[in-house]
Protein backbone atom coordinates (compact mmCIF):
# COMPACT_ATOMS: atom_id res chain seq x y z
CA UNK A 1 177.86 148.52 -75.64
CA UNK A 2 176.74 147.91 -71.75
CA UNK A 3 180.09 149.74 -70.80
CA UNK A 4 180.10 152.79 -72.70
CA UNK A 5 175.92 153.22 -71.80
CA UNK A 6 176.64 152.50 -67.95
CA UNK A 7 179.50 155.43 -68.12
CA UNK A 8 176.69 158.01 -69.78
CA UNK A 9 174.24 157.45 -67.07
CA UNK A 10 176.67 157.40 -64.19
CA UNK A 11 178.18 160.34 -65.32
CA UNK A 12 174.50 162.32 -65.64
CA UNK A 13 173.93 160.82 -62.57
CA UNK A 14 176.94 162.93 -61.17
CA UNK A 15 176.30 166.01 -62.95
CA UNK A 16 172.83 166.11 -61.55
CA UNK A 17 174.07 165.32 -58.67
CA UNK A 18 176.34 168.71 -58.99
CA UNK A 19 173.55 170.60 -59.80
CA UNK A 20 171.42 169.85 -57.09
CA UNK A 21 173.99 170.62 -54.62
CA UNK A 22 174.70 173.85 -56.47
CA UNK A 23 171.45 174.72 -56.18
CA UNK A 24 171.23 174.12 -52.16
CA UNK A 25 174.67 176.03 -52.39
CA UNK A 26 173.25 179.27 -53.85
CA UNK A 27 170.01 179.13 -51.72
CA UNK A 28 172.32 179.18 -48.40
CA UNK A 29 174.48 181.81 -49.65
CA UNK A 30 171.41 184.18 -50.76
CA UNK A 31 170.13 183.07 -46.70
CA UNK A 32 173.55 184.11 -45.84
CA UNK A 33 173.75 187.54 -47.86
CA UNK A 34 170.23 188.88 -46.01
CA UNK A 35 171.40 187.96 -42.62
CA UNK A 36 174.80 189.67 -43.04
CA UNK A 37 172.74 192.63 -44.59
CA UNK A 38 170.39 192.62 -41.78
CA UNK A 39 172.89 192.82 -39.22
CA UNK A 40 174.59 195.32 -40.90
CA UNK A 41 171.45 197.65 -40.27
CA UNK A 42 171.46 196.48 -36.71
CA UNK A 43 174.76 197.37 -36.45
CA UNK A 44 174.64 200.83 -37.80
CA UNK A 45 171.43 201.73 -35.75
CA UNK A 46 173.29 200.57 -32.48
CA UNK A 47 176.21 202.58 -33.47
CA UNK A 48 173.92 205.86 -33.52
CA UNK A 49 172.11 205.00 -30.80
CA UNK A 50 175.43 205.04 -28.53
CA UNK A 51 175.88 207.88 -30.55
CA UNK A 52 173.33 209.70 -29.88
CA UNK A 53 173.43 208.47 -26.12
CA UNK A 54 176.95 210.06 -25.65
CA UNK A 55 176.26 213.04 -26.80
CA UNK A 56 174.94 214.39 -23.56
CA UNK A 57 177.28 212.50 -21.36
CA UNK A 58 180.61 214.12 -23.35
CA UNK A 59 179.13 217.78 -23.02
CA UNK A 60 178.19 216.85 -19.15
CA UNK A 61 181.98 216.28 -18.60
CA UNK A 62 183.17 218.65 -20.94
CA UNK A 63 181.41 221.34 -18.57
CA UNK A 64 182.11 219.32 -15.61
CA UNK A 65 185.86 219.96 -16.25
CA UNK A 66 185.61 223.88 -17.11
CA UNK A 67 184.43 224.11 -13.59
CA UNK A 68 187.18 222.46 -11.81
C-alpha cells in the first residue's frame, strides 16, 4: 500500500510542479506580447517620422535637378 500511495503524491507533486511553471510560462509570454506590441508602435512612428522628414529633402532634389 506504501508503493502505490508514494506514486500518487509524487506524481501530484509533478503535475503541480507543471502547473506552476505553466503559469510563469504564460506570464512571460503576455510580458513578451506588450513589448513586441510596444515596439511595434515605436516602429511605425519612426517610420513616419523619416517619412515625414524626407518629404522636403526629395522635393529639394527633385527641383534641384530640373535646374541643372
Amino acid at each position: 500500500m506504501f508503493w502505490p500511495m508514494l506514486a500518487v503524491v509524487l506524481a501530484f507533486c509533478g503535475i503541480a510542479v507543471l502547473g506552476v511553471l505553466a503559469a510563469r510560462v504564460l506570464v512571460e509570454v503576455r510580458r513578451l506580447a506588450r513589448q513586441v506590441s510596444e515596439s511595434s508602435l515605436r516602429i511605425t512612428r519612426a517610420a513616419e517620422d523619416l517619412e515625414r522628414a524626407a518629404t522636403p529633402l526629395a522635393q529639394q532634389t527633385s527641383n534641384t535637378m530640373r535646374q541643372d
